[in-house]
PDB file of N, CA and C in Angstrom:
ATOM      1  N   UNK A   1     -35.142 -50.688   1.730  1.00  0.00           N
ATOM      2  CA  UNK A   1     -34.727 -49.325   1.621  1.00  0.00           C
ATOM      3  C   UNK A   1     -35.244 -48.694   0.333  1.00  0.00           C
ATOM      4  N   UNK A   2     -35.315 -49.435  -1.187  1.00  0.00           N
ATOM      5  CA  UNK A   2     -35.466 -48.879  -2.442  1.00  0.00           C
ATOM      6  C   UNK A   2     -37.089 -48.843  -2.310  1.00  0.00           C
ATOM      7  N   UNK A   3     -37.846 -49.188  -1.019  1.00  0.00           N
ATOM      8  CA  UNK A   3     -39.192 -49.425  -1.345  1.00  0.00           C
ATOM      9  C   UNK A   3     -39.894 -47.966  -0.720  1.00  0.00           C
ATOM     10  N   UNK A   4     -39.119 -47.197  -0.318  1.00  0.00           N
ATOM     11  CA  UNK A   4     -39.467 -46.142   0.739  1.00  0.00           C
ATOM     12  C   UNK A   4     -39.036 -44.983  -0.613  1.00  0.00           C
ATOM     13  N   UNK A   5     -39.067 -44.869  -1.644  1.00  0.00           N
ATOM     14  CA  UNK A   5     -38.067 -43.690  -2.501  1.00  0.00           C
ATOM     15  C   UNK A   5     -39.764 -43.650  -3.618  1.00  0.00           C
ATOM     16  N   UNK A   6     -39.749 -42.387  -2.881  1.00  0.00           N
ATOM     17  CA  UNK A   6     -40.958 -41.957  -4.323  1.00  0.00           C
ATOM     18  C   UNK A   6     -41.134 -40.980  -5.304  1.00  0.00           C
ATOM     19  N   UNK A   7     -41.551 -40.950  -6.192  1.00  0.00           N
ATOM     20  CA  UNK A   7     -41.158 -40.003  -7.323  1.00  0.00           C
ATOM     21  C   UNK A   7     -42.280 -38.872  -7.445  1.00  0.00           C
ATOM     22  N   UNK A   8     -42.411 -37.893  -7.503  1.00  0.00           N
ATOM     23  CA  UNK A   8     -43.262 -37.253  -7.747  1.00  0.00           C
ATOM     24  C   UNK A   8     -43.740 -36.970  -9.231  1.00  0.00           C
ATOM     25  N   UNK A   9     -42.822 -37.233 -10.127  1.00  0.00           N
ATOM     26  CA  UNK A   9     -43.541 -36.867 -11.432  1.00  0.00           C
ATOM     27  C   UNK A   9     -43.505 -38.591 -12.140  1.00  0.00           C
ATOM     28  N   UNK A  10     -44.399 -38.623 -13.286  1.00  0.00           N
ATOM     29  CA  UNK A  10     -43.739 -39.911 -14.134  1.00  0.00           C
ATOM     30  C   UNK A  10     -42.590 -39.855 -14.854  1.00  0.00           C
ATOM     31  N   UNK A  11     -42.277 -41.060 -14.859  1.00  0.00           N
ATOM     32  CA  UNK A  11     -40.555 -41.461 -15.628  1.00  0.00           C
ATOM     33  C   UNK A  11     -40.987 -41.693 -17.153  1.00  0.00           C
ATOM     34  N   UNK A  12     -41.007 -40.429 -17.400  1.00  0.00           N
ATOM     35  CA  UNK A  12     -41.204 -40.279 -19.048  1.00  0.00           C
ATOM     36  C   UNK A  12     -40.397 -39.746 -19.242  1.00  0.00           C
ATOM     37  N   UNK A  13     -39.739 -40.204 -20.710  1.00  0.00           N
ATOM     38  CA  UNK A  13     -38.637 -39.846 -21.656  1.00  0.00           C
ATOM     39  C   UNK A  13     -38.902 -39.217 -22.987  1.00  0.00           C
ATOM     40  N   UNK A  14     -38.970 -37.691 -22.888  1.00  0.00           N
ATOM     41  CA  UNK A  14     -39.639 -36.716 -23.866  1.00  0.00           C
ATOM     42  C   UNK A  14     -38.271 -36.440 -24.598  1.00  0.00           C
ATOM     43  N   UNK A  15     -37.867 -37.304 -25.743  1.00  0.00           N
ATOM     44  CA  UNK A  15     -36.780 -36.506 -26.294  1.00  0.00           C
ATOM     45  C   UNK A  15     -37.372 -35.626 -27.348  1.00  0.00           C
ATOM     46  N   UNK A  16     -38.304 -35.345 -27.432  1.00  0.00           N
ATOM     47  CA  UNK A  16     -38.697 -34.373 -28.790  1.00  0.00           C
ATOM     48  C   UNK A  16     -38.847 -33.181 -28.453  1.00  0.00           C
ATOM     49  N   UNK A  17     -39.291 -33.064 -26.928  1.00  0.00           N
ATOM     50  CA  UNK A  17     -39.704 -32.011 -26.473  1.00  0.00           C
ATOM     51  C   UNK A  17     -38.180 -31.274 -25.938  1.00  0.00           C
ATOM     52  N   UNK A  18     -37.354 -32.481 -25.646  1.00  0.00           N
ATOM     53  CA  UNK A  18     -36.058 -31.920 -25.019  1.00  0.00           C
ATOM     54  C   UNK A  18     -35.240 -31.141 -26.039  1.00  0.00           C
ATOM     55  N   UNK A  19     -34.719 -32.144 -27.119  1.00  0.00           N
ATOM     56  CA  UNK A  19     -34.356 -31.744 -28.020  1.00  0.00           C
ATOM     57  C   UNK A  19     -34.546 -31.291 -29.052  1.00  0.00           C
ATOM     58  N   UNK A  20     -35.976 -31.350 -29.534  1.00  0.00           N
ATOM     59  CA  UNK A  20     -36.258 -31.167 -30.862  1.00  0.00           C
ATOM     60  C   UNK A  20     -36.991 -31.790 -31.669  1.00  0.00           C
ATOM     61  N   UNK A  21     -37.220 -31.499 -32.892  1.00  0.00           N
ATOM     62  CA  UNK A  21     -37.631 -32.470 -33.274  1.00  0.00           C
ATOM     63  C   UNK A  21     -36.465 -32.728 -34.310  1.00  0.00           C
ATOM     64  N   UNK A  22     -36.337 -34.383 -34.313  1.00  0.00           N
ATOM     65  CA  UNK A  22     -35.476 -34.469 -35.370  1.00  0.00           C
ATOM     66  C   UNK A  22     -35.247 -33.885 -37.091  1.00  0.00           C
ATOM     67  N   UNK A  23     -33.838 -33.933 -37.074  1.00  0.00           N
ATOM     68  CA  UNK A  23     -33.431 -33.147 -38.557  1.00  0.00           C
ATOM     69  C   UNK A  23     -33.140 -34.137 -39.541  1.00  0.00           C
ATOM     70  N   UNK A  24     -32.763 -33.372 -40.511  1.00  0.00           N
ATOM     71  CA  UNK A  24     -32.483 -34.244 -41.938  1.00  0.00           C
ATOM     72  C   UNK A  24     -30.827 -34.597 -41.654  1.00  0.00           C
ATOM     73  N   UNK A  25     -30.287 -35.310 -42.110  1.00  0.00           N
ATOM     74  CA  UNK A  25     -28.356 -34.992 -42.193  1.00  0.00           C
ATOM     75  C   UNK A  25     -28.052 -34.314 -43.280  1.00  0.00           C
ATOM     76  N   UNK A  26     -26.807 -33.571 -42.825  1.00  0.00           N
ATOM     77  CA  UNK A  26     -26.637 -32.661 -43.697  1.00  0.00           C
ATOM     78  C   UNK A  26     -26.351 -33.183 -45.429  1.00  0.00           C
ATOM     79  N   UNK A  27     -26.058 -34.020 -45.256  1.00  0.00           N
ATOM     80  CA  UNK A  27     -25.295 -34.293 -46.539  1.00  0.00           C
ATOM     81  C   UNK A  27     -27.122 -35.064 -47.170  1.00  0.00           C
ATOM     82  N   UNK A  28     -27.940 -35.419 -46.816  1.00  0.00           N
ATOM     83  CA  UNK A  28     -29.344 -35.747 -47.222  1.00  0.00           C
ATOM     84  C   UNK A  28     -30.156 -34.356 -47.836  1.00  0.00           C
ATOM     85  N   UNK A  29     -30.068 -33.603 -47.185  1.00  0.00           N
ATOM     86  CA  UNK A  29     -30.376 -32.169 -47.492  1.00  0.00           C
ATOM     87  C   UNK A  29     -29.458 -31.417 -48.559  1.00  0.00           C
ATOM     88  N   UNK A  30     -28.386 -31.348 -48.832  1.00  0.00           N
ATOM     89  CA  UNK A  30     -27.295 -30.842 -49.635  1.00  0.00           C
ATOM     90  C   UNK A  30     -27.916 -31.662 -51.026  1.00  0.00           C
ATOM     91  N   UNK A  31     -27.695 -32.875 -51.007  1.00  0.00           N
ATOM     92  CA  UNK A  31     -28.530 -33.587 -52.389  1.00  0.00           C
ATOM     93  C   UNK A  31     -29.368 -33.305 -52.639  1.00  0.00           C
ATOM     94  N   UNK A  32     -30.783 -32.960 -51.743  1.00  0.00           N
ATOM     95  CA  UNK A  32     -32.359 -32.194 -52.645  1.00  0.00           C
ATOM     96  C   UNK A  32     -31.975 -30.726 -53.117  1.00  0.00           C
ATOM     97  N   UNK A  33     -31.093 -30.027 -52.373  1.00  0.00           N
ATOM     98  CA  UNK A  33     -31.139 -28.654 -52.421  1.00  0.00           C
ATOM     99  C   UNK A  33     -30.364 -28.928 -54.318  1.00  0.00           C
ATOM    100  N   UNK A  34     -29.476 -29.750 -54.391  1.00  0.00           N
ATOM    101  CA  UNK A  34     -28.837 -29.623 -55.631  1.00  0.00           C
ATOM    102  C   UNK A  34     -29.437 -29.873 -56.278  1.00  0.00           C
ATOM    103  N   UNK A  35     -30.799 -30.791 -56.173  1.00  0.00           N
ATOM    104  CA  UNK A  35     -31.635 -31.488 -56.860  1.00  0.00           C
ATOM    105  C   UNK A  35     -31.134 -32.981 -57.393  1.00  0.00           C
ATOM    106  N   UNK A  36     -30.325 -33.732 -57.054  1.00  0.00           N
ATOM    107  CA  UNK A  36     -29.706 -34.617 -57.290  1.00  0.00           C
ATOM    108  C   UNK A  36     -30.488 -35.911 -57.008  1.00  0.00           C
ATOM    109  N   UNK A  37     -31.890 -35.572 -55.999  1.00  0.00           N
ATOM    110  CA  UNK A  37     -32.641 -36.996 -55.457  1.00  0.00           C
ATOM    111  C   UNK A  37     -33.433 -36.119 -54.765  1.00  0.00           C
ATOM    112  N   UNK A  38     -34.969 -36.540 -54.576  1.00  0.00           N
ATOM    113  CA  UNK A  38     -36.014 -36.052 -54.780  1.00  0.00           C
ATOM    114  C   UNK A  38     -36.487 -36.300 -53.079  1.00  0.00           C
ATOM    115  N   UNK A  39     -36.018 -37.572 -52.814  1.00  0.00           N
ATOM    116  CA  UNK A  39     -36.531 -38.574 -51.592  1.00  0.00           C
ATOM    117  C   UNK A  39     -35.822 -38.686 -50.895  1.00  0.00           C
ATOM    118  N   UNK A  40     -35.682 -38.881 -49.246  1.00  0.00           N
ATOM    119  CA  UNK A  40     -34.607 -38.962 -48.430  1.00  0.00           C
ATOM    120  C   UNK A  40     -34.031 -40.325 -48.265  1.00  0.00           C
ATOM    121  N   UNK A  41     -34.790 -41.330 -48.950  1.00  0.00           N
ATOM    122  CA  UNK A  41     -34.753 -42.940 -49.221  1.00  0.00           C
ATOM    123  C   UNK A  41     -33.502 -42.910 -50.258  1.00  0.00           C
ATOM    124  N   UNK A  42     -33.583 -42.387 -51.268  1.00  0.00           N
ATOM    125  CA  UNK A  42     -32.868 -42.083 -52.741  1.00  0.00           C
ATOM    126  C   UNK A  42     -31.583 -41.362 -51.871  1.00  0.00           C
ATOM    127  N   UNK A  43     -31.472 -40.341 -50.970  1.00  0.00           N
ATOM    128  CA  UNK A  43     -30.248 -40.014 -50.935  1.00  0.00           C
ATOM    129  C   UNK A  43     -29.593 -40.745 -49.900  1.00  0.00           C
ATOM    130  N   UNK A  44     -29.714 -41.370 -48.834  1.00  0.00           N
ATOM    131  CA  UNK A  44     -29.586 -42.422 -48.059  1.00  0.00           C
ATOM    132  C   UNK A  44     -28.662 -43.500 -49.101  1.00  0.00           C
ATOM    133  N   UNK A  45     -29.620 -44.298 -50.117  1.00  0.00           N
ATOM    134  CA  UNK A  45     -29.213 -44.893 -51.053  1.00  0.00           C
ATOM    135  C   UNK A  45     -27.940 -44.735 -51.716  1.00  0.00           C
ATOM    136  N   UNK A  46     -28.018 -43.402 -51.987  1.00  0.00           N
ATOM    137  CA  UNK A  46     -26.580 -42.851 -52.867  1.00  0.00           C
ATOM    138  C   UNK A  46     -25.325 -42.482 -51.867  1.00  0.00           C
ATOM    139  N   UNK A  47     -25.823 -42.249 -50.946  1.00  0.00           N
ATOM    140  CA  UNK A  47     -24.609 -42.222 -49.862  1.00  0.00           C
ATOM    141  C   UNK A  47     -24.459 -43.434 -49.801  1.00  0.00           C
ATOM    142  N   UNK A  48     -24.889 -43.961 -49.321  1.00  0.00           N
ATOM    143  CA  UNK A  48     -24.279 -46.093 -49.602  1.00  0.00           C
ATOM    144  C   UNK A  48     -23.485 -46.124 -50.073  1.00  0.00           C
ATOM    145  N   UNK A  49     -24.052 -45.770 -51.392  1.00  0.00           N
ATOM    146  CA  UNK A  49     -23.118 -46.309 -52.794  1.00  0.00           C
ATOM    147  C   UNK A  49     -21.676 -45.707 -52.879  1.00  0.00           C
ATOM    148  N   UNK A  50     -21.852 -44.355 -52.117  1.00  0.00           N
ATOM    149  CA  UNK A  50     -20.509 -43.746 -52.089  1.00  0.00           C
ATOM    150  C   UNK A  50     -19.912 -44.276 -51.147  1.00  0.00           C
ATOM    151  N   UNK A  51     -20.197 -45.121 -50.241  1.00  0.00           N
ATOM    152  CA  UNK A  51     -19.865 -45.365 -48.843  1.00  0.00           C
ATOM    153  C   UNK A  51     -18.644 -46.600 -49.349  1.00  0.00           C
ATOM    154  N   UNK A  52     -19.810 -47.792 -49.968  1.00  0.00           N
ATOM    155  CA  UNK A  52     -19.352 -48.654 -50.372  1.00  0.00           C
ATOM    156  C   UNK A  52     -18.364 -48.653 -51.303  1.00  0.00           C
ATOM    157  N   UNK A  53     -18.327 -47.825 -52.742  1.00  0.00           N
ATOM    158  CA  UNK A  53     -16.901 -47.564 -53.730  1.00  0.00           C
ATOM    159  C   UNK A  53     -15.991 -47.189 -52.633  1.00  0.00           C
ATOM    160  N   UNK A  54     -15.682 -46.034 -52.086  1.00  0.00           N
ATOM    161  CA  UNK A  54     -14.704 -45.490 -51.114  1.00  0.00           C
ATOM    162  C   UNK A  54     -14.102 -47.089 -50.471  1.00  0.00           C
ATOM    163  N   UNK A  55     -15.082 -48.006 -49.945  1.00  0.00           N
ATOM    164  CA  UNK A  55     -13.920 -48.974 -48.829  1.00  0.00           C
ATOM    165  C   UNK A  55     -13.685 -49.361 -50.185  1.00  0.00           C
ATOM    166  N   UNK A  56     -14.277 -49.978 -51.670  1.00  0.00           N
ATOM    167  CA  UNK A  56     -14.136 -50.900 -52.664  1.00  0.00           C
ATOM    168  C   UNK A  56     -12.124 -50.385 -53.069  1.00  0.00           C
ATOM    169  N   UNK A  57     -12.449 -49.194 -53.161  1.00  0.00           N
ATOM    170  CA  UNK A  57     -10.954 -48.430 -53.545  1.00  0.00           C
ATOM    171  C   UNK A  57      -9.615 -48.280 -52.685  1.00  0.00           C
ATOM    172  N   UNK A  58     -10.329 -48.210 -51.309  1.00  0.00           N
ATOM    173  CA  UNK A  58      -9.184 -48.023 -50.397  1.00  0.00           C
ATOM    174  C   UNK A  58      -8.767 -49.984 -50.547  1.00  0.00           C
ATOM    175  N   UNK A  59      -9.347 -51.056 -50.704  1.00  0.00           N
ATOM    176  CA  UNK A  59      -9.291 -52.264 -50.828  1.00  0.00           C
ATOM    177  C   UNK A  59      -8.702 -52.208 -51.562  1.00  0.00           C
ATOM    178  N   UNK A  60      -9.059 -52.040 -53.328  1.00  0.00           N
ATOM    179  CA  UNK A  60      -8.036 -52.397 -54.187  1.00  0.00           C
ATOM    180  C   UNK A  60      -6.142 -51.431 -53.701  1.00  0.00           C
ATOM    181  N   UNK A  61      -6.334 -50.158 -53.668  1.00  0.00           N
ATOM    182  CA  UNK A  61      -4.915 -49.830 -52.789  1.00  0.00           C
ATOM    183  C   UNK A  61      -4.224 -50.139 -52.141  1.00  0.00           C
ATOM    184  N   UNK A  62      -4.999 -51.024 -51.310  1.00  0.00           N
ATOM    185  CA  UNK A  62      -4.167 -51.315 -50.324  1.00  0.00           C
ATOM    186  C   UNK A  62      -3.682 -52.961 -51.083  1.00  0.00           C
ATOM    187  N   UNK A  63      -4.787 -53.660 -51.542  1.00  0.00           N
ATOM    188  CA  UNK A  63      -3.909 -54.380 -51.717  1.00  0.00           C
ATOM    189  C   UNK A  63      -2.694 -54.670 -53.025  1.00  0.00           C
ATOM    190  N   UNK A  64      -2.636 -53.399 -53.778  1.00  0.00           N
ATOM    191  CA  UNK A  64      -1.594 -53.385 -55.011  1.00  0.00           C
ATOM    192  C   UNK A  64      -0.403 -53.171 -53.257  1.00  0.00           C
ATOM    193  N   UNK A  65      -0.682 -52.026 -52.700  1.00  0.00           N
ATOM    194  CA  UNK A  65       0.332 -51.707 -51.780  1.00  0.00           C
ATOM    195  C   UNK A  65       1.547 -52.886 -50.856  1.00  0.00           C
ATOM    196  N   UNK A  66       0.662 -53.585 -50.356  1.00  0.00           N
ATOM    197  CA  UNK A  66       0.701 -54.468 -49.540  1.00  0.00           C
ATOM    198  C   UNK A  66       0.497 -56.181 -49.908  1.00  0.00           C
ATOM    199  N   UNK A  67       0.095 -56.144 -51.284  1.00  0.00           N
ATOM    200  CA  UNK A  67      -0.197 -57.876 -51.809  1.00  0.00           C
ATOM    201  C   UNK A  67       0.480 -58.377 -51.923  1.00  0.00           C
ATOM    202  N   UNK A  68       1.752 -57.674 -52.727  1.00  0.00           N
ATOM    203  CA  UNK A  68       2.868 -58.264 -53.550  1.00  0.00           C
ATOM    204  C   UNK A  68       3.850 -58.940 -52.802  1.00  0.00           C
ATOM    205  N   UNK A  69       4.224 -60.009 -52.607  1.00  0.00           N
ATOM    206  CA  UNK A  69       5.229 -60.834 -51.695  1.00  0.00           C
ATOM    207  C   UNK A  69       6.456 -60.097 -52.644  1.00  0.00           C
ATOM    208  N   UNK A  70       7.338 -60.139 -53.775  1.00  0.00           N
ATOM    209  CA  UNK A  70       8.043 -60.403 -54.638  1.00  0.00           C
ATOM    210  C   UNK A  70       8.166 -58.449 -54.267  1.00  0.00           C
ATOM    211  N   UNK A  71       9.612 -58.034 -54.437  1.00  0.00           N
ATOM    212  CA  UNK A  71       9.638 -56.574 -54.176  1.00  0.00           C
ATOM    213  C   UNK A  71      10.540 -56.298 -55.256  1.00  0.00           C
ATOM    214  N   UNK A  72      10.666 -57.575 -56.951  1.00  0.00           N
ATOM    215  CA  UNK A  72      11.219 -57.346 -57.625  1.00  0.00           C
ATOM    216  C   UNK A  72      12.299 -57.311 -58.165  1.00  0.00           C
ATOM    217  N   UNK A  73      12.888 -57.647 -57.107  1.00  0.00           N
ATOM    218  CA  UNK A  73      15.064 -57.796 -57.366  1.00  0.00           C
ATOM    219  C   UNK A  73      15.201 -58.934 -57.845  1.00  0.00           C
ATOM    220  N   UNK A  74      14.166 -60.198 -57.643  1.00  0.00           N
ATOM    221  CA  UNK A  74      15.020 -61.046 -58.492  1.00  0.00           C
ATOM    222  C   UNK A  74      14.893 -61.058 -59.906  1.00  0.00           C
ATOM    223  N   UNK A  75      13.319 -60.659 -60.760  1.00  0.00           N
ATOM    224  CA  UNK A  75      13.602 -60.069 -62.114  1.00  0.00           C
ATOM    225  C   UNK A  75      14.466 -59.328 -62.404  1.00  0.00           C
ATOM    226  N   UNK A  76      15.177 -58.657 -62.141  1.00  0.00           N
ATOM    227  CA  UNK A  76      16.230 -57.627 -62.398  1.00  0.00           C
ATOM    228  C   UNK A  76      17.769 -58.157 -62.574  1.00  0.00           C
ATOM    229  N   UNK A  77      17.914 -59.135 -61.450  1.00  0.00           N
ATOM    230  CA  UNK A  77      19.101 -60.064 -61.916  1.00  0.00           C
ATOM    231  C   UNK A  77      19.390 -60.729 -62.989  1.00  0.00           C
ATOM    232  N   UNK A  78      20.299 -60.890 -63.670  1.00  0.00           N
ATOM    233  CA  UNK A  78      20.660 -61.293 -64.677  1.00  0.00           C
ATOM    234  C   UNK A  78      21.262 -62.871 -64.314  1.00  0.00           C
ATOM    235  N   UNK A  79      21.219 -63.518 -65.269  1.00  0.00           N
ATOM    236  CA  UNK A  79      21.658 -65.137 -64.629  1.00  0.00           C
ATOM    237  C   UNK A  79      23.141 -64.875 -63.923  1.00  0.00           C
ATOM    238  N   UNK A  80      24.070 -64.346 -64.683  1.00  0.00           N
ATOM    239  CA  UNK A  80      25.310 -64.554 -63.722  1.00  0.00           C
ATOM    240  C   UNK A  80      25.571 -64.168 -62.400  1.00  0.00           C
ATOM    241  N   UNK A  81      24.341 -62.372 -62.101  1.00  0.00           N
ATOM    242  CA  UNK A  81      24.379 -62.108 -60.848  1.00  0.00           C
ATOM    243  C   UNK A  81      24.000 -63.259 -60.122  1.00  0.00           C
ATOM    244  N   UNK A  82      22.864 -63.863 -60.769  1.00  0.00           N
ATOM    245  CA  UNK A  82      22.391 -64.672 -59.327  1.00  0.00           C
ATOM    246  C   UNK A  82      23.462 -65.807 -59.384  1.00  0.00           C
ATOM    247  N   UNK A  83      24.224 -66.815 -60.307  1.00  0.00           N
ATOM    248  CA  UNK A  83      25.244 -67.273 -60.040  1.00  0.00           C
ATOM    249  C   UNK A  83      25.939 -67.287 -59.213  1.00  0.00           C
ATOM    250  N   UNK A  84      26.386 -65.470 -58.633  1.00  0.00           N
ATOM    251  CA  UNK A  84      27.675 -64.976 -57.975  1.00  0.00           C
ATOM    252  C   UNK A  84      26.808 -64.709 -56.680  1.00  0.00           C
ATOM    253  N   UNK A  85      25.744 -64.941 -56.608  1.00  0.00           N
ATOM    254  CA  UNK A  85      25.090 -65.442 -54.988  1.00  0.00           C
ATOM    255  C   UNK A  85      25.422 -66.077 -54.368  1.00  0.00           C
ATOM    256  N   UNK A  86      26.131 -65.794 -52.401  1.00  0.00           N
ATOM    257  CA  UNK A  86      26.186 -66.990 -51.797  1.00  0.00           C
ATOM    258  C   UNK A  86      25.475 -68.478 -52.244  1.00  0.00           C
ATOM    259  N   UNK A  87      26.632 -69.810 -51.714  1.00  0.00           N
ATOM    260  CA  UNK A  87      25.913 -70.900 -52.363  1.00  0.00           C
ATOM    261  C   UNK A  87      24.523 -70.738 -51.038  1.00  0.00           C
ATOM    262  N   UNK A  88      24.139 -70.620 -50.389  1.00  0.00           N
ATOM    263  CA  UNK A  88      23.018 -70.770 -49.075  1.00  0.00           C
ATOM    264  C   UNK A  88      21.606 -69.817 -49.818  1.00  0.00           C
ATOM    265  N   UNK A  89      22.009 -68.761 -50.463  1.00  0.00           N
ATOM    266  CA  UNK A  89      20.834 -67.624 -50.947  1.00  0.00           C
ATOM    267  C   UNK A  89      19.966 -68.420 -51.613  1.00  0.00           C
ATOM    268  N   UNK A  90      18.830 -68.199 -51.197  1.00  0.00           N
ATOM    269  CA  UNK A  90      17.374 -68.985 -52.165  1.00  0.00           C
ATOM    270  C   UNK A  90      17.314 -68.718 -53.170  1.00  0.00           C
ATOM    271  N   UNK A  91      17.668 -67.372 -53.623  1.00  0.00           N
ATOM    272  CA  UNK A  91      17.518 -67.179 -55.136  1.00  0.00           C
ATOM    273  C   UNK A  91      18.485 -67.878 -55.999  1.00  0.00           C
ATOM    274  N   UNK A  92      19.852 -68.455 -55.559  1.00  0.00           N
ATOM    275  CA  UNK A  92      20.774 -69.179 -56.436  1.00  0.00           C
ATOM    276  C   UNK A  92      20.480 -70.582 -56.619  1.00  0.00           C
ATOM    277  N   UNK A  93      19.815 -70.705 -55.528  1.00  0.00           N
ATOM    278  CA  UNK A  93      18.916 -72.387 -55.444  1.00  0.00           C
ATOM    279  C   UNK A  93      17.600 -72.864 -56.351  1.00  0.00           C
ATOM    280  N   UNK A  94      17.026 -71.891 -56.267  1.00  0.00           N
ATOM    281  CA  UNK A  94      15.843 -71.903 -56.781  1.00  0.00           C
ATOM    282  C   UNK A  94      16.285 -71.476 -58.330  1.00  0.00           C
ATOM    283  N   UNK A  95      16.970 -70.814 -58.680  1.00  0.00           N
ATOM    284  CA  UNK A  95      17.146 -70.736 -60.199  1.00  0.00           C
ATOM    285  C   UNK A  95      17.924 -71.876 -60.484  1.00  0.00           C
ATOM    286  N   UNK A  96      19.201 -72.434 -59.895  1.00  0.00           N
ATOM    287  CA  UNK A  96      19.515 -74.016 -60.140  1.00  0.00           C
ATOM    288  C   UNK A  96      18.850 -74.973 -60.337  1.00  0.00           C
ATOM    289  N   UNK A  97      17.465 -74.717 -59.684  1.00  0.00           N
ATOM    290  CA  UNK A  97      16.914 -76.159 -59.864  1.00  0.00           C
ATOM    291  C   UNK A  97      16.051 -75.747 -60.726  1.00  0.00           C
ATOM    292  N   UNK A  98      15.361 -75.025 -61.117  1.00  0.00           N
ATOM    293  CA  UNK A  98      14.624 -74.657 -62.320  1.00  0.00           C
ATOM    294  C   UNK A  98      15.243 -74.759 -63.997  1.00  0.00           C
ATOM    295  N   UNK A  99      16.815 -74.747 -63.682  1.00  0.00           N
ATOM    296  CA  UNK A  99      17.331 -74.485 -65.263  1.00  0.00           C
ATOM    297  C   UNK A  99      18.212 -75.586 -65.320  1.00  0.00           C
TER     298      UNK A  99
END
């Protein structure tokens, strides 16, 4: 059946002609216009670099946010509070056997 189906034109794929010819990105163009980088290699480059600090920062944030096991209450206790801790609470255990 697929041997009987014929095409009249060739199966060429003109995207330049369809669409255009390709552009710069905007933010590649915004850097020469400021004069900030001369080459579209150089601003490519510097977008990286911004690419890369941005995750480097959202990384360190997140993990001050989210690293810390300890949420601080037991520095804050004073020896007798933790004393007057159920005998079962880890924190009255763990300071017993330390002191």
């Amino acid at each position: 059946m697929s041997d009987k189906i014929q095409f009249d034109e060739e199966n060429e794929f003109k995207s330049k002609e369809v669409f255009g010819s390709p552009k710069k990105p905007g933010m590649v163009n915004w850097l020469q216009k400021k004069g900030l980088v001369k080459s579209d290699k150089t601003a490519h480059y510097i977008l990286l670099a911004v690419i890369v600090i941005c995750f480097g920062l959202v990384g360190i944030l997140l993990a001050r946010e989210f690293g810390s096991t300890s949420n601080g209450t037991q520095e804050s206790l004073t020896e007798m509070e933790i004393l007057q801790l159920p005998e079962n609470d880890f924190r009255r255990i763990q300071y017993e056997r330390n002191n």
